[in-house]
PDB file of N, CA and C in Angstrom:
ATOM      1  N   UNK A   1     -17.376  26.091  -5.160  1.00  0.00           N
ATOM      2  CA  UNK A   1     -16.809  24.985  -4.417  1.00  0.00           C
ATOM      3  C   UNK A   1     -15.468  24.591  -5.045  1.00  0.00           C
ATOM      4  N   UNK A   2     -14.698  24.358  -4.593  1.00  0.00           N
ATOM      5  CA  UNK A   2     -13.479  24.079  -4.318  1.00  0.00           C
ATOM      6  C   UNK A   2     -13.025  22.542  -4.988  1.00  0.00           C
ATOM      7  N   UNK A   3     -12.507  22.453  -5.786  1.00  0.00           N
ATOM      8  CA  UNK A   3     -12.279  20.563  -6.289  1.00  0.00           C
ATOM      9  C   UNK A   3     -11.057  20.309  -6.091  1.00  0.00           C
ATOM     10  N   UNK A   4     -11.404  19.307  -5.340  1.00  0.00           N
ATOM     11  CA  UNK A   4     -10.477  18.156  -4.758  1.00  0.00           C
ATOM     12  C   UNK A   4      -9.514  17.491  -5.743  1.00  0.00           C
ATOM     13  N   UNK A   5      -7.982  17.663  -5.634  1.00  0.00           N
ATOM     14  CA  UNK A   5      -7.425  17.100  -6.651  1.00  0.00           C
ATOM     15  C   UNK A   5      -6.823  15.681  -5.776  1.00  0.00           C
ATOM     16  N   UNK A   6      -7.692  14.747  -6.052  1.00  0.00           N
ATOM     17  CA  UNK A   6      -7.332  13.603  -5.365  1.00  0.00           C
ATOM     18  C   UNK A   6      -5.910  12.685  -5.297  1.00  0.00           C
ATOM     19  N   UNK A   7      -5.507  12.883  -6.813  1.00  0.00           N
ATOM     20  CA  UNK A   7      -3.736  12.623  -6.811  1.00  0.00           C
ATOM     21  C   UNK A   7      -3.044  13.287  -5.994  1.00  0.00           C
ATOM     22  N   UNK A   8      -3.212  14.714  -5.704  1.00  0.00           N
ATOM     23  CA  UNK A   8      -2.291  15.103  -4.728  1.00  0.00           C
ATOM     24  C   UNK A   8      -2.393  14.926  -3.359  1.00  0.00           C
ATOM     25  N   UNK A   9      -3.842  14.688  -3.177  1.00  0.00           N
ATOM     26  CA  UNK A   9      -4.109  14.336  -1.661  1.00  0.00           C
ATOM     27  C   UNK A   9      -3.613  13.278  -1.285  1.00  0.00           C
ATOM     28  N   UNK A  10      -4.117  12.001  -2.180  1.00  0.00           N
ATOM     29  CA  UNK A  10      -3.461  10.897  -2.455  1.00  0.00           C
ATOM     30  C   UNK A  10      -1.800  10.700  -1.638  1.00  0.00           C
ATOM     31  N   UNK A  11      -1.108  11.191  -2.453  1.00  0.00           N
ATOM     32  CA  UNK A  11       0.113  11.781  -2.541  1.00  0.00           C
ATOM     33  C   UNK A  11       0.591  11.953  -1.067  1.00  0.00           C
ATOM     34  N   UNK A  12      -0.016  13.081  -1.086  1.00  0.00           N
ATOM     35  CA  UNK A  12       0.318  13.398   0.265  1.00  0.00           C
ATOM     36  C   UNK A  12       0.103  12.530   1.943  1.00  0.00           C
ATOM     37  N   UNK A  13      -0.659  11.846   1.821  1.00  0.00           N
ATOM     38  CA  UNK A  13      -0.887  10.341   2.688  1.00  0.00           C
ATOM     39  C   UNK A  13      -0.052   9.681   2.124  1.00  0.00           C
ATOM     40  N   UNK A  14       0.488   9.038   1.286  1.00  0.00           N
ATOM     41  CA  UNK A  14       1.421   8.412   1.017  1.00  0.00           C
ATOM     42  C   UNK A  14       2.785   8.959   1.483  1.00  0.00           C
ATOM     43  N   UNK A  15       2.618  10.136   1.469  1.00  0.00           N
ATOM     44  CA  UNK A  15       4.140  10.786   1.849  1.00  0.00           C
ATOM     45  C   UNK A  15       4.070  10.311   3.477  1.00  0.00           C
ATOM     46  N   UNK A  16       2.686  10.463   4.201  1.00  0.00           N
ATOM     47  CA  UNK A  16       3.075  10.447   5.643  1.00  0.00           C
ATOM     48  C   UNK A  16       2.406   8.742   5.981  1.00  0.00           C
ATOM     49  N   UNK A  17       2.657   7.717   5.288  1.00  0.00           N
ATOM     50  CA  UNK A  17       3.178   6.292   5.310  1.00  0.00           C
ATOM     51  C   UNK A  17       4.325   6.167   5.359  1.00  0.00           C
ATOM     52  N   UNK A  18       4.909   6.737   4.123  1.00  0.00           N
ATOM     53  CA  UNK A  18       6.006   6.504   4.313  1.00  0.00           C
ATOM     54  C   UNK A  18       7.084   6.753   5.287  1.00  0.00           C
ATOM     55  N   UNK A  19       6.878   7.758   6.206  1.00  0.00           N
ATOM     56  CA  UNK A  19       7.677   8.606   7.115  1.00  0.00           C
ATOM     57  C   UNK A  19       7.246   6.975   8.165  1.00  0.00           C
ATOM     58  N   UNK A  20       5.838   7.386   8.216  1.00  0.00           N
ATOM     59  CA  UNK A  20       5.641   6.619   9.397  1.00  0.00           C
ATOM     60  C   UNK A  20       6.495   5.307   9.451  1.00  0.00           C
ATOM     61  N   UNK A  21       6.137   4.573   8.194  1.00  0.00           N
ATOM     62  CA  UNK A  21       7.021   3.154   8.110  1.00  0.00           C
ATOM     63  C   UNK A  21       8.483   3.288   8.475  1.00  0.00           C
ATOM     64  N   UNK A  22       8.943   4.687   7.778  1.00  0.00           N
ATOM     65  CA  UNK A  22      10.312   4.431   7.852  1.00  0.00           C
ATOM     66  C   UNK A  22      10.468   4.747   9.237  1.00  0.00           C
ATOM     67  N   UNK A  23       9.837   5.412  10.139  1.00  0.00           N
ATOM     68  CA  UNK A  23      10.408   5.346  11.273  1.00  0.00           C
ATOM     69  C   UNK A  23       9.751   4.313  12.266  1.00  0.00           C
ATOM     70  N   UNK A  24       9.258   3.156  12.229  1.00  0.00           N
ATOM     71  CA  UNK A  24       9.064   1.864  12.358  1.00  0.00           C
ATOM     72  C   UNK A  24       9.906   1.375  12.338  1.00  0.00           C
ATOM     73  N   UNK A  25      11.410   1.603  11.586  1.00  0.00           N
ATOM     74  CA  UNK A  25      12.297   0.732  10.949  1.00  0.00           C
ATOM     75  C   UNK A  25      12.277   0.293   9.896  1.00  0.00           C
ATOM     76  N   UNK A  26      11.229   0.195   8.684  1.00  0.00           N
ATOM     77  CA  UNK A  26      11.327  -0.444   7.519  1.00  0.00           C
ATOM     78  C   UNK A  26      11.476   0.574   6.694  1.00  0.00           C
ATOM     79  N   UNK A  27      12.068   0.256   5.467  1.00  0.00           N
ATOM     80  CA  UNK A  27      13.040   0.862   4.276  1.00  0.00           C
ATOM     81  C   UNK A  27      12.127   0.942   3.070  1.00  0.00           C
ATOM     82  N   UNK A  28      11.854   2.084   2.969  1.00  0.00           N
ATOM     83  CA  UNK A  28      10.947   1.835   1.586  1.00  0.00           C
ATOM     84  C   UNK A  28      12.033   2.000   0.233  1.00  0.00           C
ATOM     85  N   UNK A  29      11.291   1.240  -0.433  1.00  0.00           N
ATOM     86  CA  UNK A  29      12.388   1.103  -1.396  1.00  0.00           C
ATOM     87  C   UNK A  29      11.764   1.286  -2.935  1.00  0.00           C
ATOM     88  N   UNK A  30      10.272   1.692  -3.109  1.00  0.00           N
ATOM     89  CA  UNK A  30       9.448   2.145  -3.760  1.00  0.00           C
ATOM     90  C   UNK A  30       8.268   2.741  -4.040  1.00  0.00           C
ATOM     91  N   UNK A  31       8.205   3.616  -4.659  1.00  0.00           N
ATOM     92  CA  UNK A  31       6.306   4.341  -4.690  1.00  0.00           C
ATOM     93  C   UNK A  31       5.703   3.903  -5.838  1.00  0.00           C
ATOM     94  N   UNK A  32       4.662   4.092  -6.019  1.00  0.00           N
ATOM     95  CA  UNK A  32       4.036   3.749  -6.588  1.00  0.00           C
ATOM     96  C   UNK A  32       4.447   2.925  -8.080  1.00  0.00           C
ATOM     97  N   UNK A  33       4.492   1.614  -7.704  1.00  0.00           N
ATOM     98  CA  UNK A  33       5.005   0.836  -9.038  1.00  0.00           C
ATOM     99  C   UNK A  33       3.787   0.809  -9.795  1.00  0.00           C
ATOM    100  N   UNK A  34       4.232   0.624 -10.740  1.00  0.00           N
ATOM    101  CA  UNK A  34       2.841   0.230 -12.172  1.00  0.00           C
ATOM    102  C   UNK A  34       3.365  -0.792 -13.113  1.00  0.00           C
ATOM    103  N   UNK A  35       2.179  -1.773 -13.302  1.00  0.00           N
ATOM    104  CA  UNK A  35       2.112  -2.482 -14.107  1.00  0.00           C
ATOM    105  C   UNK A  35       0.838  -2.420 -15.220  1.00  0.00           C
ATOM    106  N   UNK A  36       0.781  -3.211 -16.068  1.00  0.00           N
ATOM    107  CA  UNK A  36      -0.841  -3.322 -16.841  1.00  0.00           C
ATOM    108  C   UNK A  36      -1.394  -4.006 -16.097  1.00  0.00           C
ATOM    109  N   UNK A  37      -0.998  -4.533 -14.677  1.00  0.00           N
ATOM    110  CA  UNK A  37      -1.829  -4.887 -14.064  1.00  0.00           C
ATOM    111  C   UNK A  37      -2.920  -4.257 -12.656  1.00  0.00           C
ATOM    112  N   UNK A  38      -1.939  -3.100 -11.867  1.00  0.00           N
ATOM    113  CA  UNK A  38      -2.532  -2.446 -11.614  1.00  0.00           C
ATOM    114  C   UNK A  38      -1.037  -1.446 -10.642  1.00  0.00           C
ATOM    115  N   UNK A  39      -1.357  -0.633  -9.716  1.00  0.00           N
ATOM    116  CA  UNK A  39      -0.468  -0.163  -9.069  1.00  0.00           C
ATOM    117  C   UNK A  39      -0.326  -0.506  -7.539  1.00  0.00           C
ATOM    118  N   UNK A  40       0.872  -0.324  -7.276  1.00  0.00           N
ATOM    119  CA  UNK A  40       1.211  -0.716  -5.329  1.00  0.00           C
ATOM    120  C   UNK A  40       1.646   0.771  -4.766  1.00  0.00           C
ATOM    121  N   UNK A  41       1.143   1.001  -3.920  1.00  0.00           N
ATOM    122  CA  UNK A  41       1.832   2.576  -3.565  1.00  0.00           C
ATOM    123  C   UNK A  41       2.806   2.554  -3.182  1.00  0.00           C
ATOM    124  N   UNK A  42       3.183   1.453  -2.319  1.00  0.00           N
ATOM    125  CA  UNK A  42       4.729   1.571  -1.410  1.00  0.00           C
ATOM    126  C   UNK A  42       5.251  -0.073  -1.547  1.00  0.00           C
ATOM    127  N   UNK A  43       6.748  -0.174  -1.319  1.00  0.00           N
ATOM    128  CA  UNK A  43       7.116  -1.427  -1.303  1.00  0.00           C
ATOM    129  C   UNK A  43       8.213  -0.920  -0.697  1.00  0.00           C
ATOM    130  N   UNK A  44       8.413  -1.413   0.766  1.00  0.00           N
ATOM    131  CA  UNK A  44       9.273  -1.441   1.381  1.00  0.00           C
ATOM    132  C   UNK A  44      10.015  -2.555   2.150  1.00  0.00           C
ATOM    133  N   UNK A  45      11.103  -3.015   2.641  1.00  0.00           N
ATOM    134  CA  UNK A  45      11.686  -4.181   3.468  1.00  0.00           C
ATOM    135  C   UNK A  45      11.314  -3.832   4.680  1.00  0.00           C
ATOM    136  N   UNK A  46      11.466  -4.655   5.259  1.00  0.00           N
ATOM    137  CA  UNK A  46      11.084  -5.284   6.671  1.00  0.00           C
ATOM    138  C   UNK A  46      11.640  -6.295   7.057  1.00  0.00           C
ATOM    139  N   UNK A  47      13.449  -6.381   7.671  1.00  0.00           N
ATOM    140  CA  UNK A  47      13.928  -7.035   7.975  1.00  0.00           C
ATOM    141  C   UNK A  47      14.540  -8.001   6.409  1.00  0.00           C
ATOM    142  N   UNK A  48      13.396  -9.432   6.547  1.00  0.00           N
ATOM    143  CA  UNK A  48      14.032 -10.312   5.302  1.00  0.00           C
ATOM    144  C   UNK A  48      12.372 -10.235   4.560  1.00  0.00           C
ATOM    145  N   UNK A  49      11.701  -9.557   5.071  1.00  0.00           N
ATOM    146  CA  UNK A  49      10.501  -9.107   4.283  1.00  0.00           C
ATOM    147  C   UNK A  49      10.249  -8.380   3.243  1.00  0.00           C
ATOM    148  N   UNK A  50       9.903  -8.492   1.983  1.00  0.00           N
ATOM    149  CA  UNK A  50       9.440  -7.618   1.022  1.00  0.00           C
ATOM    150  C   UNK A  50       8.123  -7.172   1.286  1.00  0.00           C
ATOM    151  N   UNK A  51       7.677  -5.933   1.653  1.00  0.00           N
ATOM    152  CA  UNK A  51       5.797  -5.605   2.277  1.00  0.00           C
ATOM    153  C   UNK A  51       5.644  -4.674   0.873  1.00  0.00           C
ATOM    154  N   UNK A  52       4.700  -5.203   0.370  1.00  0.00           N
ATOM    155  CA  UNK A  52       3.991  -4.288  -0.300  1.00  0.00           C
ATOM    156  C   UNK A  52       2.332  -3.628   0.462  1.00  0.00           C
ATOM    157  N   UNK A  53       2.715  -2.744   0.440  1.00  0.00           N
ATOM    158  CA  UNK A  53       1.639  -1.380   1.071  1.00  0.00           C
ATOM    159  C   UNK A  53       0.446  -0.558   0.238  1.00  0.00           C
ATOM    160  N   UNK A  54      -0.324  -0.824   0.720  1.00  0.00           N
ATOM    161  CA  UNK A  54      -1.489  -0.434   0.179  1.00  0.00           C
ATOM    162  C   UNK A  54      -1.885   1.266   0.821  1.00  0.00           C
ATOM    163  N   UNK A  55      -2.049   2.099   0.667  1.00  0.00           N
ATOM    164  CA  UNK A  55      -2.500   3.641   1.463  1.00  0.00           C
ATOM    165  C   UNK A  55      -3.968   3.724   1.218  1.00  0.00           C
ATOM    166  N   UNK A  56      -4.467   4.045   2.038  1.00  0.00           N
ATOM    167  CA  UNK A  56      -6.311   4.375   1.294  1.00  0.00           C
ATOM    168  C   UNK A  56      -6.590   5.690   2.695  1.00  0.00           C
ATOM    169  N   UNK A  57      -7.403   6.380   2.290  1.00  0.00           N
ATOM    170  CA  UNK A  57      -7.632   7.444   3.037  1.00  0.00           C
ATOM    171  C   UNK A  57      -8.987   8.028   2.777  1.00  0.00           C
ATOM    172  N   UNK A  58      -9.693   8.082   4.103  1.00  0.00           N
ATOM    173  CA  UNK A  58     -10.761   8.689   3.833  1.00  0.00           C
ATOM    174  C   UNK A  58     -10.933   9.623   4.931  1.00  0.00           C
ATOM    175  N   UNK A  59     -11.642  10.316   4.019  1.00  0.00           N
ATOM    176  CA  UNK A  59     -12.141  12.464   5.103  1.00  0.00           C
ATOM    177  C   UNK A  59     -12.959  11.916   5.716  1.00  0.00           C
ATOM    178  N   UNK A  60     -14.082  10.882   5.368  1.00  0.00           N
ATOM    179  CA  UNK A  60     -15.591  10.902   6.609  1.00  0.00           C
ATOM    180  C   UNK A  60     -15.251   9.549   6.341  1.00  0.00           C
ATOM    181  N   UNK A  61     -16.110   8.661   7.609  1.00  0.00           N
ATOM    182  CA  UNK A  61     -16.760   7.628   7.759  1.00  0.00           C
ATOM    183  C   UNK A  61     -18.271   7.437   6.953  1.00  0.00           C
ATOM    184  N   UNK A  62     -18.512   8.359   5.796  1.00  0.00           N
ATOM    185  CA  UNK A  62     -19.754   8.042   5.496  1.00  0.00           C
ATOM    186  C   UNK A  62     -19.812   7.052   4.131  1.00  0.00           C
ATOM    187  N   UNK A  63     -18.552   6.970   3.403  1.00  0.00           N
ATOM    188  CA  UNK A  63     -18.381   5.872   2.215  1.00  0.00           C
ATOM    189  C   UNK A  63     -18.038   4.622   2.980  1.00  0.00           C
ATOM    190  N   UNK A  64     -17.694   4.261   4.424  1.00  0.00           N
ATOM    191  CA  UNK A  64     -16.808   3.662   5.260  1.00  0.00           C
ATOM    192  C   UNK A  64     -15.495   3.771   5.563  1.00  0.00           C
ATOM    193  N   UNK A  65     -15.041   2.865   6.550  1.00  0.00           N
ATOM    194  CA  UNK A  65     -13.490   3.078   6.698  1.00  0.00           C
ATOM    195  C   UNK A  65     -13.111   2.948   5.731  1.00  0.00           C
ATOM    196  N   UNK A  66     -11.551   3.412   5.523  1.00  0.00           N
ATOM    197  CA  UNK A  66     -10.328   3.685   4.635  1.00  0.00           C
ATOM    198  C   UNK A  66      -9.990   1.854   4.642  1.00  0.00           C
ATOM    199  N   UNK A  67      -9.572   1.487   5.419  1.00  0.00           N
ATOM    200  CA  UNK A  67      -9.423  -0.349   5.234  1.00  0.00           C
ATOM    201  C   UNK A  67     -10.437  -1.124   4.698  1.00  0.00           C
ATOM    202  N   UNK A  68     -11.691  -1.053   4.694  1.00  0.00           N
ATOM    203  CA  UNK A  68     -12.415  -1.747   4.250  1.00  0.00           C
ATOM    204  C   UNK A  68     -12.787  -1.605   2.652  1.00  0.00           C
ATOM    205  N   UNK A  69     -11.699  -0.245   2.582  1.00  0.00           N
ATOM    206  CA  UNK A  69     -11.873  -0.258   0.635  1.00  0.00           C
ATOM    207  C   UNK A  69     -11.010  -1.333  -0.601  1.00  0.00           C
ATOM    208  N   UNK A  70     -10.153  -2.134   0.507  1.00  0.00           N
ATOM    209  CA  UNK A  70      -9.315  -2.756   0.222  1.00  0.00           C
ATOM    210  C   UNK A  70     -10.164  -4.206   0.031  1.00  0.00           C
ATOM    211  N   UNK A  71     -10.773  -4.399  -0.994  1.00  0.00           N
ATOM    212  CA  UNK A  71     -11.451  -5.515  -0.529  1.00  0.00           C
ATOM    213  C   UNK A  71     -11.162  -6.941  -1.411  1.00  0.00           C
ATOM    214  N   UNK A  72     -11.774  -8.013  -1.936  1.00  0.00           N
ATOM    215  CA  UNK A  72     -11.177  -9.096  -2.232  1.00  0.00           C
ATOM    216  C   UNK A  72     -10.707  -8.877  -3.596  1.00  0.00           C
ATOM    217  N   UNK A  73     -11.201  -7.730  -4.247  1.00  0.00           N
ATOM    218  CA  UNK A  73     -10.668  -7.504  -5.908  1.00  0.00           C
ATOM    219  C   UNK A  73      -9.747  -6.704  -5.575  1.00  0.00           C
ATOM    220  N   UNK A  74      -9.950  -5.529  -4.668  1.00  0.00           N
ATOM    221  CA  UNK A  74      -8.518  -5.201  -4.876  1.00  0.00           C
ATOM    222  C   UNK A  74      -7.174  -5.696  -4.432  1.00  0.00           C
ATOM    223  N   UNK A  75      -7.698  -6.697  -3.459  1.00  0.00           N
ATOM    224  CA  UNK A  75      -6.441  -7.119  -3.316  1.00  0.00           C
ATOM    225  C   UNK A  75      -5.977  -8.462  -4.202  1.00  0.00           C
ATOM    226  N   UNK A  76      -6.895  -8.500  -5.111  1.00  0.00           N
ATOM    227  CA  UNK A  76      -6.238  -9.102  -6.493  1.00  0.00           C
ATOM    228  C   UNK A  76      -5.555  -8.967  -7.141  1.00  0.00           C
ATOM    229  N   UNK A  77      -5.615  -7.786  -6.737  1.00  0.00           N
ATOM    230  CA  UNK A  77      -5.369  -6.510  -7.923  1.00  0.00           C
ATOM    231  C   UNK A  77      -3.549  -6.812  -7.743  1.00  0.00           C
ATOM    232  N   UNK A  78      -3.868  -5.951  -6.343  1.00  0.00           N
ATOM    233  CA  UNK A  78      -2.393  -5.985  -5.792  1.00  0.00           C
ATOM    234  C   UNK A  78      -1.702  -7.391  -5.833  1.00  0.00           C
ATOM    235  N   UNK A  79      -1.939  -8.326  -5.260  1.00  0.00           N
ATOM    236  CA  UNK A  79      -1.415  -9.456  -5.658  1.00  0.00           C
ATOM    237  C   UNK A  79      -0.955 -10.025  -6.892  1.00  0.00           C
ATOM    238  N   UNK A  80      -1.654  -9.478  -8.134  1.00  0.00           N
ATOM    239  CA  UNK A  80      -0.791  -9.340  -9.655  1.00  0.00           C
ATOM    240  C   UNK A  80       0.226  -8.815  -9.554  1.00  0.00           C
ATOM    241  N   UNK A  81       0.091  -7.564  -9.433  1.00  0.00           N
ATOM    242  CA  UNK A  81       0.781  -6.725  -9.652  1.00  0.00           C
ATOM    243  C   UNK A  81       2.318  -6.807  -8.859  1.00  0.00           C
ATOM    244  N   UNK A  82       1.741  -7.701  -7.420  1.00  0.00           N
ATOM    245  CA  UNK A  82       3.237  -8.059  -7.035  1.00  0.00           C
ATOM    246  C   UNK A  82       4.069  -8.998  -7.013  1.00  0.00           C
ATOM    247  N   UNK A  83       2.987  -9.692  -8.124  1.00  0.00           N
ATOM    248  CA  UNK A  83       3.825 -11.033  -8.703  1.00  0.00           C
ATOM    249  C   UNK A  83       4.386 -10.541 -10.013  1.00  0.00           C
ATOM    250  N   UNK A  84       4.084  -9.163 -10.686  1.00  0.00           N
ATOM    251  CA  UNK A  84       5.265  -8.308 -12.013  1.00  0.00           C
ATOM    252  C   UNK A  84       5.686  -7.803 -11.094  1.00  0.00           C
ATOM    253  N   UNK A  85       6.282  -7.407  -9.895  1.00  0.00           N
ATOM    254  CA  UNK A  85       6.889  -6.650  -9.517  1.00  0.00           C
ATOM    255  C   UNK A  85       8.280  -7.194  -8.809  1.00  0.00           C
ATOM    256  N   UNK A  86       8.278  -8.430  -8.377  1.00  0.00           N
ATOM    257  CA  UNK A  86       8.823  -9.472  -7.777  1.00  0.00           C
ATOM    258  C   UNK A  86       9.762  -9.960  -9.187  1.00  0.00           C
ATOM    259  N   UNK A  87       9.018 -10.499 -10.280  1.00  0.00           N
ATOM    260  CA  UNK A  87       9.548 -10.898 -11.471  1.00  0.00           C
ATOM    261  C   UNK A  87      10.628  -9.551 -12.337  1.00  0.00           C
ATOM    262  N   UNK A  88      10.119  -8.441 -11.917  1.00  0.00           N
ATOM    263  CA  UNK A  88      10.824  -7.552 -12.914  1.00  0.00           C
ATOM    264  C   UNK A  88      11.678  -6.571 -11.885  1.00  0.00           C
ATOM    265  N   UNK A  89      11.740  -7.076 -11.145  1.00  0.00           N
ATOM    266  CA  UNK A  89      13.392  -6.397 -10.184  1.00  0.00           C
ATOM    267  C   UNK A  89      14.070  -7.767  -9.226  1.00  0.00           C
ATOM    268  N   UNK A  90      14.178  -9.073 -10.282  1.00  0.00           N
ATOM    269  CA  UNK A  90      14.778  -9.857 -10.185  1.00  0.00           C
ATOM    270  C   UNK A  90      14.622 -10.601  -8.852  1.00  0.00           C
ATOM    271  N   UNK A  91      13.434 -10.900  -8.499  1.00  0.00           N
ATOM    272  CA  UNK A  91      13.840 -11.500  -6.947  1.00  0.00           C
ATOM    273  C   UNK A  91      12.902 -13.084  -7.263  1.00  0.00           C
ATOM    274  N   UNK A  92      12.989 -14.367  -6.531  1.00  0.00           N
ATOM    275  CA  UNK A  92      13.066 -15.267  -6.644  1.00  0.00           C
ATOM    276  C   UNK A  92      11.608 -15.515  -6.023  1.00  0.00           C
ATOM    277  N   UNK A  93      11.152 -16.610  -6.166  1.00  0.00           N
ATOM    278  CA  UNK A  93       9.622 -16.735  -6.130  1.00  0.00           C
ATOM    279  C   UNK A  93       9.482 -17.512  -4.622  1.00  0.00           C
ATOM    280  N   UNK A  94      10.658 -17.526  -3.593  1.00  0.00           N
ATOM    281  CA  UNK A  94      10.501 -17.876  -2.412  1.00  0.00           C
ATOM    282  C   UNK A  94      11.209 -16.759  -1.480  1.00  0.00           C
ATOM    283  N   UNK A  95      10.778 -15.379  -2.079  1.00  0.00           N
ATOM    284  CA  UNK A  95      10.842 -14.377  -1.578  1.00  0.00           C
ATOM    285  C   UNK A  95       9.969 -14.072  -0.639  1.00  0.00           C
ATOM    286  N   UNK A  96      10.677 -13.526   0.745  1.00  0.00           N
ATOM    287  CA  UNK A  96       9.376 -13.815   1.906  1.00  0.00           C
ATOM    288  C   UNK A  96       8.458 -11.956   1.953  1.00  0.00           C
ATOM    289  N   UNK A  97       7.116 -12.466   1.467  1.00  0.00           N
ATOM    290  CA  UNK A  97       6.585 -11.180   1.346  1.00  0.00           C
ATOM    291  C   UNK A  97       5.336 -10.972   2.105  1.00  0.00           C
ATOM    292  N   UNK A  98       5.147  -9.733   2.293  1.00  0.00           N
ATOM    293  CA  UNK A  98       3.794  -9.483   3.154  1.00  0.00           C
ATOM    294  C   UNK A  98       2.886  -8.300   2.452  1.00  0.00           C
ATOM    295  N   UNK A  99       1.802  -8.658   2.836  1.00  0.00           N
ATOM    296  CA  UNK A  99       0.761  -7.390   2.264  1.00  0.00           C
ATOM    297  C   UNK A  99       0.440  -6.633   3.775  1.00  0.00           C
ATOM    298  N   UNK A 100       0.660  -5.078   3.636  1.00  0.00           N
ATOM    299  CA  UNK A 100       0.154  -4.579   4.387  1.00  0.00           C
ATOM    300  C   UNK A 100      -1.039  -3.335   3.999  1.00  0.00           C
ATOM    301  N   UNK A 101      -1.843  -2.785   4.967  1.00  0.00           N
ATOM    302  CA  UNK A 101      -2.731  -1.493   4.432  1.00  0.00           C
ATOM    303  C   UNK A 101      -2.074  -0.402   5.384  1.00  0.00           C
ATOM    304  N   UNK A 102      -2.170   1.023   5.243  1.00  0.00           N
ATOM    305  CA  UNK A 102      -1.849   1.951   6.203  1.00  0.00           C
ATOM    306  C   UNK A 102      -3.176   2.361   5.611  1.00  0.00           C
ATOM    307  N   UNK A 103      -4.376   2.533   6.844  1.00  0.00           N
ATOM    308  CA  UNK A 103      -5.681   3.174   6.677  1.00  0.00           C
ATOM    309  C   UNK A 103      -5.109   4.715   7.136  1.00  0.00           C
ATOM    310  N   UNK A 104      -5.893   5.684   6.543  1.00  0.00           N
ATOM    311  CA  UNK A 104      -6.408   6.817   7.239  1.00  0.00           C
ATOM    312  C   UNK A 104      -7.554   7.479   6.887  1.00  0.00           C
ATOM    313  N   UNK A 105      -8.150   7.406   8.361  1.00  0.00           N
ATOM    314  CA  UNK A 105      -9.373   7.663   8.950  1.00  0.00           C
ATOM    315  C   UNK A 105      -9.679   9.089   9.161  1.00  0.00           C
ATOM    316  N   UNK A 106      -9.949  10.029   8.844  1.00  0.00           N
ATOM    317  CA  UNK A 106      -9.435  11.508   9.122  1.00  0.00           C
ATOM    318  C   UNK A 106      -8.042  11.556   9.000  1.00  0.00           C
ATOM    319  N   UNK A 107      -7.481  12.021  10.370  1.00  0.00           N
ATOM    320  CA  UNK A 107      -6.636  12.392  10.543  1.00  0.00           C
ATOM    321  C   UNK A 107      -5.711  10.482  11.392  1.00  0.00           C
ATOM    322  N   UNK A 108      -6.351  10.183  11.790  1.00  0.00           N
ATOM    323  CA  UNK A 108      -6.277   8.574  12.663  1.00  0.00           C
ATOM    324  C   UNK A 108      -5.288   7.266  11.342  1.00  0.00           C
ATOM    325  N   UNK A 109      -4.255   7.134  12.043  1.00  0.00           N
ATOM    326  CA  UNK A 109      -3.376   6.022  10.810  1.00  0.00           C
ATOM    327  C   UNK A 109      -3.875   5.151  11.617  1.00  0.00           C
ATOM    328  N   UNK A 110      -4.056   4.179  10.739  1.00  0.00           N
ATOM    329  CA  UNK A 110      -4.169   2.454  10.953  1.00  0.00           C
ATOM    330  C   UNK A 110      -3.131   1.513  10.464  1.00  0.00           C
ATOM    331  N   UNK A 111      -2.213   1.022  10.931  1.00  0.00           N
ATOM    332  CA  UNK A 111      -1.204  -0.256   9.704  1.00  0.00           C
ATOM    333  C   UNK A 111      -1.506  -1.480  10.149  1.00  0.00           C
ATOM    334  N   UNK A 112      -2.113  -1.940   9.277  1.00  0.00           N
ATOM    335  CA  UNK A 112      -2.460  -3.440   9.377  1.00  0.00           C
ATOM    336  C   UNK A 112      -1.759  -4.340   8.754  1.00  0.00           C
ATOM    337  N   UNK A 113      -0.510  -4.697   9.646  1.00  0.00           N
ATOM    338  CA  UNK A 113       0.124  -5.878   9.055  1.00  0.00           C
ATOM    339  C   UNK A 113       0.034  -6.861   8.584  1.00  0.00           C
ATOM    340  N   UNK A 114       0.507  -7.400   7.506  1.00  0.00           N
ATOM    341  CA  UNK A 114      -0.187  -8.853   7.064  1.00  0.00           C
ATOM    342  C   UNK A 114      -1.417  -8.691   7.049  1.00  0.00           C
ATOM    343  N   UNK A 115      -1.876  -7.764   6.231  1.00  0.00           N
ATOM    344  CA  UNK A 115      -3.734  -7.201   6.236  1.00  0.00           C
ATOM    345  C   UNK A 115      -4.271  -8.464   5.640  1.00  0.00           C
ATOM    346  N   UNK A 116      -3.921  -8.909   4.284  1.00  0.00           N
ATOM    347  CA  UNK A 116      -4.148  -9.958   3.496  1.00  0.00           C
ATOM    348  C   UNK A 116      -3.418 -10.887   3.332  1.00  0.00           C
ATOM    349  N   UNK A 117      -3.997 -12.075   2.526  1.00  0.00           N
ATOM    350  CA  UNK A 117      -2.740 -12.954   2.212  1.00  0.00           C
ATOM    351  C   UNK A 117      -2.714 -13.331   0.673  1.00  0.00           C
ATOM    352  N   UNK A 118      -2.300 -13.493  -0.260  1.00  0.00           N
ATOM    353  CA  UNK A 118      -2.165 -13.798  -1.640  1.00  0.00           C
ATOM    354  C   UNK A 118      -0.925 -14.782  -2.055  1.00  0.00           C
ATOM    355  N   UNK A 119      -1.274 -14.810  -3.569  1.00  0.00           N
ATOM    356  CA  UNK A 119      -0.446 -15.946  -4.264  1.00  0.00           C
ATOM    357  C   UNK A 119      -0.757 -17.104  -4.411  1.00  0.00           C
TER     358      UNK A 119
END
């Protein structure tokens, strides 16, 4: 059997968020940031929006959907992490920001705007 190298799969859904977003119109303007607090896959603008993007992807429906892995810790998670991320590329704390998810379901994208809310 064959092992799954999940960073690159990973990876590779992230690559086709990003396409997708950018041809939405929004500007990505980062991959995967890291902090000690945790990581954001994408951070892109949206107009006067800063969106930080979440990717999750799943092959079957049998762990559940790809969105519903996003759940109240992780989006703790993320919400740290984009309060160091906000602080350490200089932007001001009435910076207008949004959380989004791009699910994929198989092959099926989902973007759920304003998925969550934090801060």
């Amino acid at each position: 059997m064959k092992k799954i190298n999940k960073r690159r799969v990973g990876g590779r859904y992230e690559d086709r968020a990003a396409a997708f977003l950018e041809q939405k119109g929004l500007q990505v303007v980062e991959r995967n940031f890291r902090s000690r607090t945790g990581e954001i896959d994408l951070v892109a603008k949206d107009g006067t929006y800063l969106v930080f993007v979440e990717v999750k992807y799943r092959h079957t429906s049998e762990s559940g959907r790809a969105a519903s892995a996003v759940n109240r810790r992780k989006q703790s998670v993320i919400s740290r992490t984009a309060k160091v991320y906000l602080l350490s590329r200089g932007y001001g704390e009435n910076t207008d920001c949004r959380f989004d998810v791009v699910a994929f379901d198989g092959e099926n994208l989902h973007w759920i705007k304003n998925a969550f809310d934090c801060f």
